[in-house]
C-alpha atoms as a PDB file:
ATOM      1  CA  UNK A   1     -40.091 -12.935 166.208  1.00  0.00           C
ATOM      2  CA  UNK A   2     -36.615 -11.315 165.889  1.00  0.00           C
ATOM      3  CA  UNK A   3     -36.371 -10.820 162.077  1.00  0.00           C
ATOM      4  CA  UNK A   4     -39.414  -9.473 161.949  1.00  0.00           C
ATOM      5  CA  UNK A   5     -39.379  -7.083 164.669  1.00  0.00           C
ATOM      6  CA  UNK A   6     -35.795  -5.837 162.792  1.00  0.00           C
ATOM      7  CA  UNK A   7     -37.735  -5.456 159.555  1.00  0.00           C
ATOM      8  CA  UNK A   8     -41.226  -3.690 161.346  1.00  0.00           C
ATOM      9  CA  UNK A   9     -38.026  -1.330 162.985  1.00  0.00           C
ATOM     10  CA  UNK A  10     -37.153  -0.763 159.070  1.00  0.00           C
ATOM     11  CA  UNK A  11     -40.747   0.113 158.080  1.00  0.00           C
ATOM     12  CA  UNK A  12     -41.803   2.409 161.003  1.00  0.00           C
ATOM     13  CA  UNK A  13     -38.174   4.169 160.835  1.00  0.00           C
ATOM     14  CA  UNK A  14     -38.522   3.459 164.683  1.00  0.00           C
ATOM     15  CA  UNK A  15     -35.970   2.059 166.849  1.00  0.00           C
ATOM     16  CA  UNK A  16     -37.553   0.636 169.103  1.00  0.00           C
ATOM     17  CA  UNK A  17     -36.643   0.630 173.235  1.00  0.00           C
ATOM     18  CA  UNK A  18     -39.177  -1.866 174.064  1.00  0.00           C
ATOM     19  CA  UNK A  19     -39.536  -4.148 170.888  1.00  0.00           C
ATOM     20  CA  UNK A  20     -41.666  -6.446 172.481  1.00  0.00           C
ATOM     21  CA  UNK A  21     -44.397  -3.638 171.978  1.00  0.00           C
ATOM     22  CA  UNK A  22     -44.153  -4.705 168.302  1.00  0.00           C
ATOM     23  CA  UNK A  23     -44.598  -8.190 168.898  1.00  0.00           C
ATOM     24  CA  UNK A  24     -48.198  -7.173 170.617  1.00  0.00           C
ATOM     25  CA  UNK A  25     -48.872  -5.211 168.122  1.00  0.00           C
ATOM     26  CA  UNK A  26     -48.762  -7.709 165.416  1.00  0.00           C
ATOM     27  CA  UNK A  27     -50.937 -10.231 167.580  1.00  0.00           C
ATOM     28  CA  UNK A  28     -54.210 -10.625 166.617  1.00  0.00           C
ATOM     29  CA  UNK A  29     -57.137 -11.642 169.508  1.00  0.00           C
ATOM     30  CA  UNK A  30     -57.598 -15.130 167.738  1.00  0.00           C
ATOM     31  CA  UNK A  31     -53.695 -16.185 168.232  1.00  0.00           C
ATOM     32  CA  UNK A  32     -54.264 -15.629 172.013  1.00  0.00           C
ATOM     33  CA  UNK A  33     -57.768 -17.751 172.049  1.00  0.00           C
ATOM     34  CA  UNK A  34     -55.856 -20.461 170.524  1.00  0.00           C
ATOM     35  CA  UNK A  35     -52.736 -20.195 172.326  1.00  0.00           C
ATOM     36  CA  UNK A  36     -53.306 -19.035 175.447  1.00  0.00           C
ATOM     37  CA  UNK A  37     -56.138 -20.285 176.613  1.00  0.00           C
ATOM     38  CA  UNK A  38     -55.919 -21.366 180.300  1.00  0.00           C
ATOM     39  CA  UNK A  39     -53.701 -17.960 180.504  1.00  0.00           C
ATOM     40  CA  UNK A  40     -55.607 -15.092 183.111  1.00  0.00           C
ATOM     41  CA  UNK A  41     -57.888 -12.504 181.323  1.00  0.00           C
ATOM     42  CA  UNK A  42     -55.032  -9.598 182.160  1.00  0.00           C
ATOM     43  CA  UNK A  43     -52.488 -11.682 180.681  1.00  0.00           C
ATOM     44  CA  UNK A  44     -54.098 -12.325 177.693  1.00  0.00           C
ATOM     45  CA  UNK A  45     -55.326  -8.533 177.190  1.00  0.00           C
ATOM     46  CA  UNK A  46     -51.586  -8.018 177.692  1.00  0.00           C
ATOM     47  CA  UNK A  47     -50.736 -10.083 174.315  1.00  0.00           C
ATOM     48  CA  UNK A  48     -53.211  -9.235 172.080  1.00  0.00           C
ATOM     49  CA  UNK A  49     -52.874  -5.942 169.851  1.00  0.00           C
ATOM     50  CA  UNK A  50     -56.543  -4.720 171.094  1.00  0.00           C
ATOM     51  CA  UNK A  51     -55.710  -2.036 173.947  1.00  0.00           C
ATOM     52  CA  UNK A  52     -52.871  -0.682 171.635  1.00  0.00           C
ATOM     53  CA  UNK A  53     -55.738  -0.548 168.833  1.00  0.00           C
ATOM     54  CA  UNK A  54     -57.183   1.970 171.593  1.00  0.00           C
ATOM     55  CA  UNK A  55     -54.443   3.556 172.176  1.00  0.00           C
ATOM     56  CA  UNK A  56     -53.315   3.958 168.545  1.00  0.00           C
ATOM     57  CA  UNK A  57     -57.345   5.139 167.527  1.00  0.00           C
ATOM     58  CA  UNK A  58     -56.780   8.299 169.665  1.00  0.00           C
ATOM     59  CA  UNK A  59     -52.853   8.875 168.679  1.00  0.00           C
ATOM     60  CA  UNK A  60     -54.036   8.782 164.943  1.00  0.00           C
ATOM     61  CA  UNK A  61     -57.048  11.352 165.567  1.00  0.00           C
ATOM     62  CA  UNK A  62     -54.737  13.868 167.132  1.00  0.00           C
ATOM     63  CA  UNK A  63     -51.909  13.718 164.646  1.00  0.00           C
ATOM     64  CA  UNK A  64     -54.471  13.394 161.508  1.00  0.00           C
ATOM     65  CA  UNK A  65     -55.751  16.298 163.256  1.00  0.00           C
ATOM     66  CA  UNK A  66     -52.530  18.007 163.473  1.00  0.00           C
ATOM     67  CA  UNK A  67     -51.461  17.303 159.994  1.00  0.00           C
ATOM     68  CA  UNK A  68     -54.425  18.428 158.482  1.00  0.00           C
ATOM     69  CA  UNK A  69     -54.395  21.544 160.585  1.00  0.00           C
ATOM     70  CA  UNK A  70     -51.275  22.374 159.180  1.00  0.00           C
ATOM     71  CA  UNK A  71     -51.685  21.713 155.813  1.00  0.00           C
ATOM     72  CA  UNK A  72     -55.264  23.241 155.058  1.00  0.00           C
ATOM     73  CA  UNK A  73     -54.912  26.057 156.891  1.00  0.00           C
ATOM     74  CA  UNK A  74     -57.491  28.039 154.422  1.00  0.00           C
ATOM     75  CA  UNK A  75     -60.154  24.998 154.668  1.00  0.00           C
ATOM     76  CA  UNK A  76     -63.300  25.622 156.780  1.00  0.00           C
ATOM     77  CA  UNK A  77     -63.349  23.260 160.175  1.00  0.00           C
ATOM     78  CA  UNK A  78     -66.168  21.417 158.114  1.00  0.00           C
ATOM     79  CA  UNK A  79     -63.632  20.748 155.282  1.00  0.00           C
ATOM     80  CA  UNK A  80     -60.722  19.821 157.725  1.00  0.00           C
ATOM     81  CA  UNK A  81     -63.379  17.556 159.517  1.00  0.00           C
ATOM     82  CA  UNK A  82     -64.598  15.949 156.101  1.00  0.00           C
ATOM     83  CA  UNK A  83     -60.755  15.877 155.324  1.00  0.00           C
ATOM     84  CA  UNK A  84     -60.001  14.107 158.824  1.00  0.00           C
ATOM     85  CA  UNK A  85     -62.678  11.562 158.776  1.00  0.00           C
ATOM     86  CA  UNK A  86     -61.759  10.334 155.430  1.00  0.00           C
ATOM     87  CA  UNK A  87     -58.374   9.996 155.775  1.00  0.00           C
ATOM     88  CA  UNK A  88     -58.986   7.852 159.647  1.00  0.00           C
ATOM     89  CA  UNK A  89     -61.412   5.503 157.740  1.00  0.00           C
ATOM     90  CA  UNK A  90     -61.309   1.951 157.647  1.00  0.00           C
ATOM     91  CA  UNK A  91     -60.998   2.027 153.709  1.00  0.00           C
ATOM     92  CA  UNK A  92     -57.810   3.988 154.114  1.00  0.00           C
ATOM     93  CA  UNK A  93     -56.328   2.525 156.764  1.00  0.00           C
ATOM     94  CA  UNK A  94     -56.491  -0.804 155.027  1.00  0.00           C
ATOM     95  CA  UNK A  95     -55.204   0.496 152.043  1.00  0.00           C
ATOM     96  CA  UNK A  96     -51.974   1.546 153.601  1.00  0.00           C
ATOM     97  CA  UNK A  97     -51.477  -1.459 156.025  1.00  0.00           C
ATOM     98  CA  UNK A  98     -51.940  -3.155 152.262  1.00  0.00           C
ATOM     99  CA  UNK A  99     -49.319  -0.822 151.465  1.00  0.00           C
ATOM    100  CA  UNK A 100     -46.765  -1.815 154.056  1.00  0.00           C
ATOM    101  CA  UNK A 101     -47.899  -5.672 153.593  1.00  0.00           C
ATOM    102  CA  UNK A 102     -48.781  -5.660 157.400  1.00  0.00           C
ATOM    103  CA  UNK A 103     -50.464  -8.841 156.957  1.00  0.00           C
ATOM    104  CA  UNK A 104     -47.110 -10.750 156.770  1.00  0.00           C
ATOM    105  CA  UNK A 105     -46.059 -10.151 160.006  1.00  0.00           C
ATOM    106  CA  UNK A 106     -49.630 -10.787 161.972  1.00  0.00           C
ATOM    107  CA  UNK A 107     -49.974 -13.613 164.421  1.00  0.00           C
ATOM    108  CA  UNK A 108     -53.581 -14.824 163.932  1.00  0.00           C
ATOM    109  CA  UNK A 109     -54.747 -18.519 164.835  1.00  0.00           C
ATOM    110  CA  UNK A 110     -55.859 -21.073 162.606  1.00  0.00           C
ATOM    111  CA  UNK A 111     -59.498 -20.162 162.331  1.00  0.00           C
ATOM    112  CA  UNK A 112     -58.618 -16.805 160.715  1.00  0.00           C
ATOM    113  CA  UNK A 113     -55.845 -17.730 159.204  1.00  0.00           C
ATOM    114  CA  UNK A 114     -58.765 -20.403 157.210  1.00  0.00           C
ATOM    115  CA  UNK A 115     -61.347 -17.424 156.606  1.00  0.00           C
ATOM    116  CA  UNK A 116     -58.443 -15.009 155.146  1.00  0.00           C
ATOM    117  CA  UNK A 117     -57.880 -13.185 158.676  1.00  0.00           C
ATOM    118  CA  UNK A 118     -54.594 -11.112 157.316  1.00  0.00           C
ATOM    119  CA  UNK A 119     -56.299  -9.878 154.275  1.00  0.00           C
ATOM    120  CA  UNK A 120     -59.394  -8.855 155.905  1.00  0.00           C
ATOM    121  CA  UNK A 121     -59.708  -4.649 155.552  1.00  0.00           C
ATOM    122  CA  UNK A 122     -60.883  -4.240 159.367  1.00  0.00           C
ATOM    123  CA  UNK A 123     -58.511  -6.412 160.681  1.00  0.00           C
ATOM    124  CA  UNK A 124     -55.101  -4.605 158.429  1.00  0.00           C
ATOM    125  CA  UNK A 125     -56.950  -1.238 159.431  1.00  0.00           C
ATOM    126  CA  UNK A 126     -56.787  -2.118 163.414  1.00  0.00           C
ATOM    127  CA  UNK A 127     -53.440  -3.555 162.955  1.00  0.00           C
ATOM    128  CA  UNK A 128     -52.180  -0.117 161.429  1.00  0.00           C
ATOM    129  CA  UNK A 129     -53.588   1.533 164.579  1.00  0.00           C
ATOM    130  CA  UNK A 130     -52.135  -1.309 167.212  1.00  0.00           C
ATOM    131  CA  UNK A 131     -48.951  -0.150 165.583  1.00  0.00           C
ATOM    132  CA  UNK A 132     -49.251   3.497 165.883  1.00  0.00           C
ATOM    133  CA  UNK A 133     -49.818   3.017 169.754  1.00  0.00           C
ATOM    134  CA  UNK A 134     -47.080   0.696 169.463  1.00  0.00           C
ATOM    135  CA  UNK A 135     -44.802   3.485 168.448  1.00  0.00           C
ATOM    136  CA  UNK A 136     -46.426   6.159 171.032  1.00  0.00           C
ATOM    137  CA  UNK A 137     -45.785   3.822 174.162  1.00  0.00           C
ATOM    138  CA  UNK A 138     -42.102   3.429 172.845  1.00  0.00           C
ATOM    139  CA  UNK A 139     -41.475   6.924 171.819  1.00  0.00           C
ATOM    140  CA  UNK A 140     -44.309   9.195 172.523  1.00  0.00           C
ATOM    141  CA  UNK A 141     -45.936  11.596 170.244  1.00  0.00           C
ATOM    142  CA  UNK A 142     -43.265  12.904 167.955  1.00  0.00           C
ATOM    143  CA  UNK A 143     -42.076   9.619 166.245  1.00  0.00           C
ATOM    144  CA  UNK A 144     -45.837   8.680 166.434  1.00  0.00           C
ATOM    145  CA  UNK A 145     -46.572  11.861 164.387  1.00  0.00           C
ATOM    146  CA  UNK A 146     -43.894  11.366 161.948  1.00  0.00           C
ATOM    147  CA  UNK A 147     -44.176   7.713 161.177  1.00  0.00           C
ATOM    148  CA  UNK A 148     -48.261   8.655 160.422  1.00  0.00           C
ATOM    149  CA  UNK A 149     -46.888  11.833 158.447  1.00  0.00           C
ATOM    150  CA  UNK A 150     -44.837   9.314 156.401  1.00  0.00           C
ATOM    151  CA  UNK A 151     -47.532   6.495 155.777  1.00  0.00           C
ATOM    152  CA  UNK A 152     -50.056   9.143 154.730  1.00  0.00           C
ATOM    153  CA  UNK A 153     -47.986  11.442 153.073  1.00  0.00           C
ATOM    154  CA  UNK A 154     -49.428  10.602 149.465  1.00  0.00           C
ATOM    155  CA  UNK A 155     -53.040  10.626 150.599  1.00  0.00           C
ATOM    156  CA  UNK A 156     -52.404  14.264 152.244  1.00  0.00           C
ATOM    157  CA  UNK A 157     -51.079  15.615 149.099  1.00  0.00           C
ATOM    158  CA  UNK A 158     -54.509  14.087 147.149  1.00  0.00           C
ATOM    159  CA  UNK A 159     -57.336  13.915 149.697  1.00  0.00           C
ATOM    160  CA  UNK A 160     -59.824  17.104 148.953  1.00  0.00           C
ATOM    161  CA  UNK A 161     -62.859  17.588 150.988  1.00  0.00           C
ATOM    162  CA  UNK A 162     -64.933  17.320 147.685  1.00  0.00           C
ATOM    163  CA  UNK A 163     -63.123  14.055 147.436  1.00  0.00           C
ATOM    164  CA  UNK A 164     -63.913  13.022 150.901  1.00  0.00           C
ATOM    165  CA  UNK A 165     -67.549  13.171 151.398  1.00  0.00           C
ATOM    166  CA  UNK A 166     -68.674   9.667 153.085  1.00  0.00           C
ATOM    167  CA  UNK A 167     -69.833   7.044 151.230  1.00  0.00           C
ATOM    168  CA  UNK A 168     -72.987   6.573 152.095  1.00  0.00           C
ATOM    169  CA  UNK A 169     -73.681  10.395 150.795  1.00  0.00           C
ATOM    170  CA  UNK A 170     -71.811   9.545 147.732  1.00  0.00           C
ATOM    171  CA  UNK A 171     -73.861   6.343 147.218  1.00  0.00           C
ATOM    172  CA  UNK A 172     -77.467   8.362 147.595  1.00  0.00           C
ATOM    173  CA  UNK A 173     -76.315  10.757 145.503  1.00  0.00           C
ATOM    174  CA  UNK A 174     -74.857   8.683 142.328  1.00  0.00           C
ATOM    175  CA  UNK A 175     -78.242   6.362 142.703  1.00  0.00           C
ATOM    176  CA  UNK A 176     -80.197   9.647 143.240  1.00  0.00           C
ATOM    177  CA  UNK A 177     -79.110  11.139 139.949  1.00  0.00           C
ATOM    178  CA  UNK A 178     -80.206   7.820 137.816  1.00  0.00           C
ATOM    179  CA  UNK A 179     -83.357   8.029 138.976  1.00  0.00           C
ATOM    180  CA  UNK A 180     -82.953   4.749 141.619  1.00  0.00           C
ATOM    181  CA  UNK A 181     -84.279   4.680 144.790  1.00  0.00           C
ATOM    182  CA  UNK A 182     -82.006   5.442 147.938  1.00  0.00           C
ATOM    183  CA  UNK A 183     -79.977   2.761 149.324  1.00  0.00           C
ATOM    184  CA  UNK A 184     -81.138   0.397 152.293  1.00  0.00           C
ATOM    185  CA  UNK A 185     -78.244  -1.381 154.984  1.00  0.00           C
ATOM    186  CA  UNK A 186     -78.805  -4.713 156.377  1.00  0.00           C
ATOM    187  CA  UNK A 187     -76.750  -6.132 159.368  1.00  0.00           C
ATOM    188  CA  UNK A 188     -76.396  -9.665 158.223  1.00  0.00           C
ATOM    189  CA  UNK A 189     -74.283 -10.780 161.209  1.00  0.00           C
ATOM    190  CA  UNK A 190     -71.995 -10.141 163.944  1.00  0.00           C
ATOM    191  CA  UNK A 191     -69.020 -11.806 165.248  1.00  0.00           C
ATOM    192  CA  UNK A 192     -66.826 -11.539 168.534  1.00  0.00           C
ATOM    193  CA  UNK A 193     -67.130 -10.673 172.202  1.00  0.00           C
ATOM    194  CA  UNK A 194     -69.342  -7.753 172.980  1.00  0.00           C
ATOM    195  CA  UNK A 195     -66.335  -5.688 173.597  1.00  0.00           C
ATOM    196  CA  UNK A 196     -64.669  -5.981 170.105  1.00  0.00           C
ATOM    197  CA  UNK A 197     -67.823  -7.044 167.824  1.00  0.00           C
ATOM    198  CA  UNK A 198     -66.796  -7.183 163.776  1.00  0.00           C
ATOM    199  CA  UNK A 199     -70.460  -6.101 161.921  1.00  0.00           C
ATOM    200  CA  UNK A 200     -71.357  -7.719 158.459  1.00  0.00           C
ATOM    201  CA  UNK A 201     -73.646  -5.460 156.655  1.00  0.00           C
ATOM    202  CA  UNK A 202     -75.222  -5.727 153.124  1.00  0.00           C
ATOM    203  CA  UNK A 203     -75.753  -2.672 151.030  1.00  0.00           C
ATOM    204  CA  UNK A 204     -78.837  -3.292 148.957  1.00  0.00           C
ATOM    205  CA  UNK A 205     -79.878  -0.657 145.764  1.00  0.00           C
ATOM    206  CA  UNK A 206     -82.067  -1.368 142.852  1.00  0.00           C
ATOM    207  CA  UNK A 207     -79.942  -3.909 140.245  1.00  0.00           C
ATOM    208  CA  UNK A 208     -77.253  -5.051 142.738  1.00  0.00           C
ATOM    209  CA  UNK A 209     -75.257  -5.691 146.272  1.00  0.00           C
ATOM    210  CA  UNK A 210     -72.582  -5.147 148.464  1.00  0.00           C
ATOM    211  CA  UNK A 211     -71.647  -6.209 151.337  1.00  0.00           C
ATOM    212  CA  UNK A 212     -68.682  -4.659 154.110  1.00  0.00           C
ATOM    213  CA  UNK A 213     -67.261  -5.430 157.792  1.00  0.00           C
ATOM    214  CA  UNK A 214     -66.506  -2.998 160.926  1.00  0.00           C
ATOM    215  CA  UNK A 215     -66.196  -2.636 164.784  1.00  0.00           C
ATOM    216  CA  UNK A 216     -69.162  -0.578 164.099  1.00  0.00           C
ATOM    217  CA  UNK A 217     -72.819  -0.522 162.148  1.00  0.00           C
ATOM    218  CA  UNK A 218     -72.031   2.630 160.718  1.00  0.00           C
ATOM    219  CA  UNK A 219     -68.030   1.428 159.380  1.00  0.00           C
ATOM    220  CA  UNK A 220     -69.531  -1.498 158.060  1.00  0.00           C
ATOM    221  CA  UNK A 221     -72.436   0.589 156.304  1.00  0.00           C
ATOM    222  CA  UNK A 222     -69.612   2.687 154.618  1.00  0.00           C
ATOM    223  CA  UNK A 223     -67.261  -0.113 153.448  1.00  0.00           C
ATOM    224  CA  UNK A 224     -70.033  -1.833 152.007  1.00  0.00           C
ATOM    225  CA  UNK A 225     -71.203   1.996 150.442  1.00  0.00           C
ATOM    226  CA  UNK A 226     -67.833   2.002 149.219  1.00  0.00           C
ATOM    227  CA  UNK A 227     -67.788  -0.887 147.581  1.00  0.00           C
ATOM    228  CA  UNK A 228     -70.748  -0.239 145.998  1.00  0.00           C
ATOM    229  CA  UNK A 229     -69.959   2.476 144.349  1.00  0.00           C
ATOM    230  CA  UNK A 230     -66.929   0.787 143.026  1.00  0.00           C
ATOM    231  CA  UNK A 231     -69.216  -2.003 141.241  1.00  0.00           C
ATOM    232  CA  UNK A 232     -71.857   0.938 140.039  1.00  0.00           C
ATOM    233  CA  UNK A 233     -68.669   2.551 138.411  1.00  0.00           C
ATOM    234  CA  UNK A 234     -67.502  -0.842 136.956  1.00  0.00           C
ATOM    235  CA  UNK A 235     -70.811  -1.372 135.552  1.00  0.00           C
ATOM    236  CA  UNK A 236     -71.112   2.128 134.097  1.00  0.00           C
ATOM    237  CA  UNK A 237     -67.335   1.851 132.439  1.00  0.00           C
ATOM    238  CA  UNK A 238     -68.082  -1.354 130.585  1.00  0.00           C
ATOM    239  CA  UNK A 239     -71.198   0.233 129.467  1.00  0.00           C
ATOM    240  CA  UNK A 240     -69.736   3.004 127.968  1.00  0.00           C
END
């Protein structure tokens, strides 16, 4: 994928020494099931995006870890945590691989590509990361640093710790102070290998639903906390 690996170059500000690396990171697990099949299980790891999803997981904590450092130096290390934690989520990292319309450029068989695979908010969040470790392998940890810097820059400016308690806290809280009963989770399914499960969970409150995904119970819990907070404030706005 030439033009595209030019135009990923563009959006990372990376030049990149190896730009195969970006190629990987833009391949989904379900292009390699589909096209690579009778291929052996190291080549296949070696196409798909998951180990540099590892890879990019860890690179993120440490420079979301750094930048935060830097820039709330009068925060507790609860606050910077808080801080931290929101910033790495799933919700956020979607939003910015939304941002930089990372979809476009993932490889991703036909079966996702029928249930809406490059829209899907775990899938744009674990591309994001692929990409980061992308960027690490290539360069290391400076361009790493400054390409997450870059993508995060508004959200550093805005994100507060008050702003960035979890979701599930937020959730039990809001339904706490109308007088509703606290939340319940339901895992309605799960999907994948045992080494990268995605986790369907349903978010269930008195008067409505939500549902969200993850590579974990507890991500899936707070996407679907998330997004029921967002229909709880919809509801409340048209009331008013």
């Amino acid at each position: 994928m030439p033009t595209s690996v030019g135009k990923l170059e563009n959006l990372t500000g990376h030049k990149f020494l190896e730009p195969a690396l970006l190629t990987r990171a833009m391949t989904h697990r379900s292009w390699v099931y589909e096209n690579m099949a009778g291929a052996p299980a190291a080549e296949r790891h070696e196409t798909d995006n998951e180990s540099l999803e590892f890879l990019g997981d860890a690179v993120l904590g440490l420079a979301m870890t750094d930048l935060v450092f830097r820039r709330n130096r009068g925060h507790s290390e609860g606050e910077m945590t808080v801080l931290k934690h929101h910033l790495v989520s799933t919700a956020t990292l979607a939003k910015i691989g939304r941002e930089l319309k990372l979809g476009t450029f993932l490889r991703v068989g036909r079966g996702e590509e029928k249930t809406g695979g490059r829209k899907k908010e775990h899938v744009l969040a674990n591309t994001l990361e692929a990409l980061i470790g992308a960027i690490f392998l290539d360069g290391g940890y400076i361009p790493a640093r400054a390409f997450v810097g870059r993508i995060f820059a508004e959200q550093l400016k805005t994100a507060t710790p008050a702003k960035s308690v979890d979701y599930k806290t937020l959730l039990q809280e809001r339904l706490q102070a109308d007088k509703l009963a606290t939340p319940t989770y339901k895992m309605v399914k799960s999907t994948g290998p045992p080494h990268a499960r995605t986790f369907f969970v349903e978010a269930i409150w008195d008067g409505g639903a939500s549902s969200g995904e993850g590579n974990s119970i507890k991500s899936a819990e707070m996407m679907a906390a998330s997004r029921a907070l967002e229909i709880i404030g919809n509801v409340t706005n048209n009331l008013e």
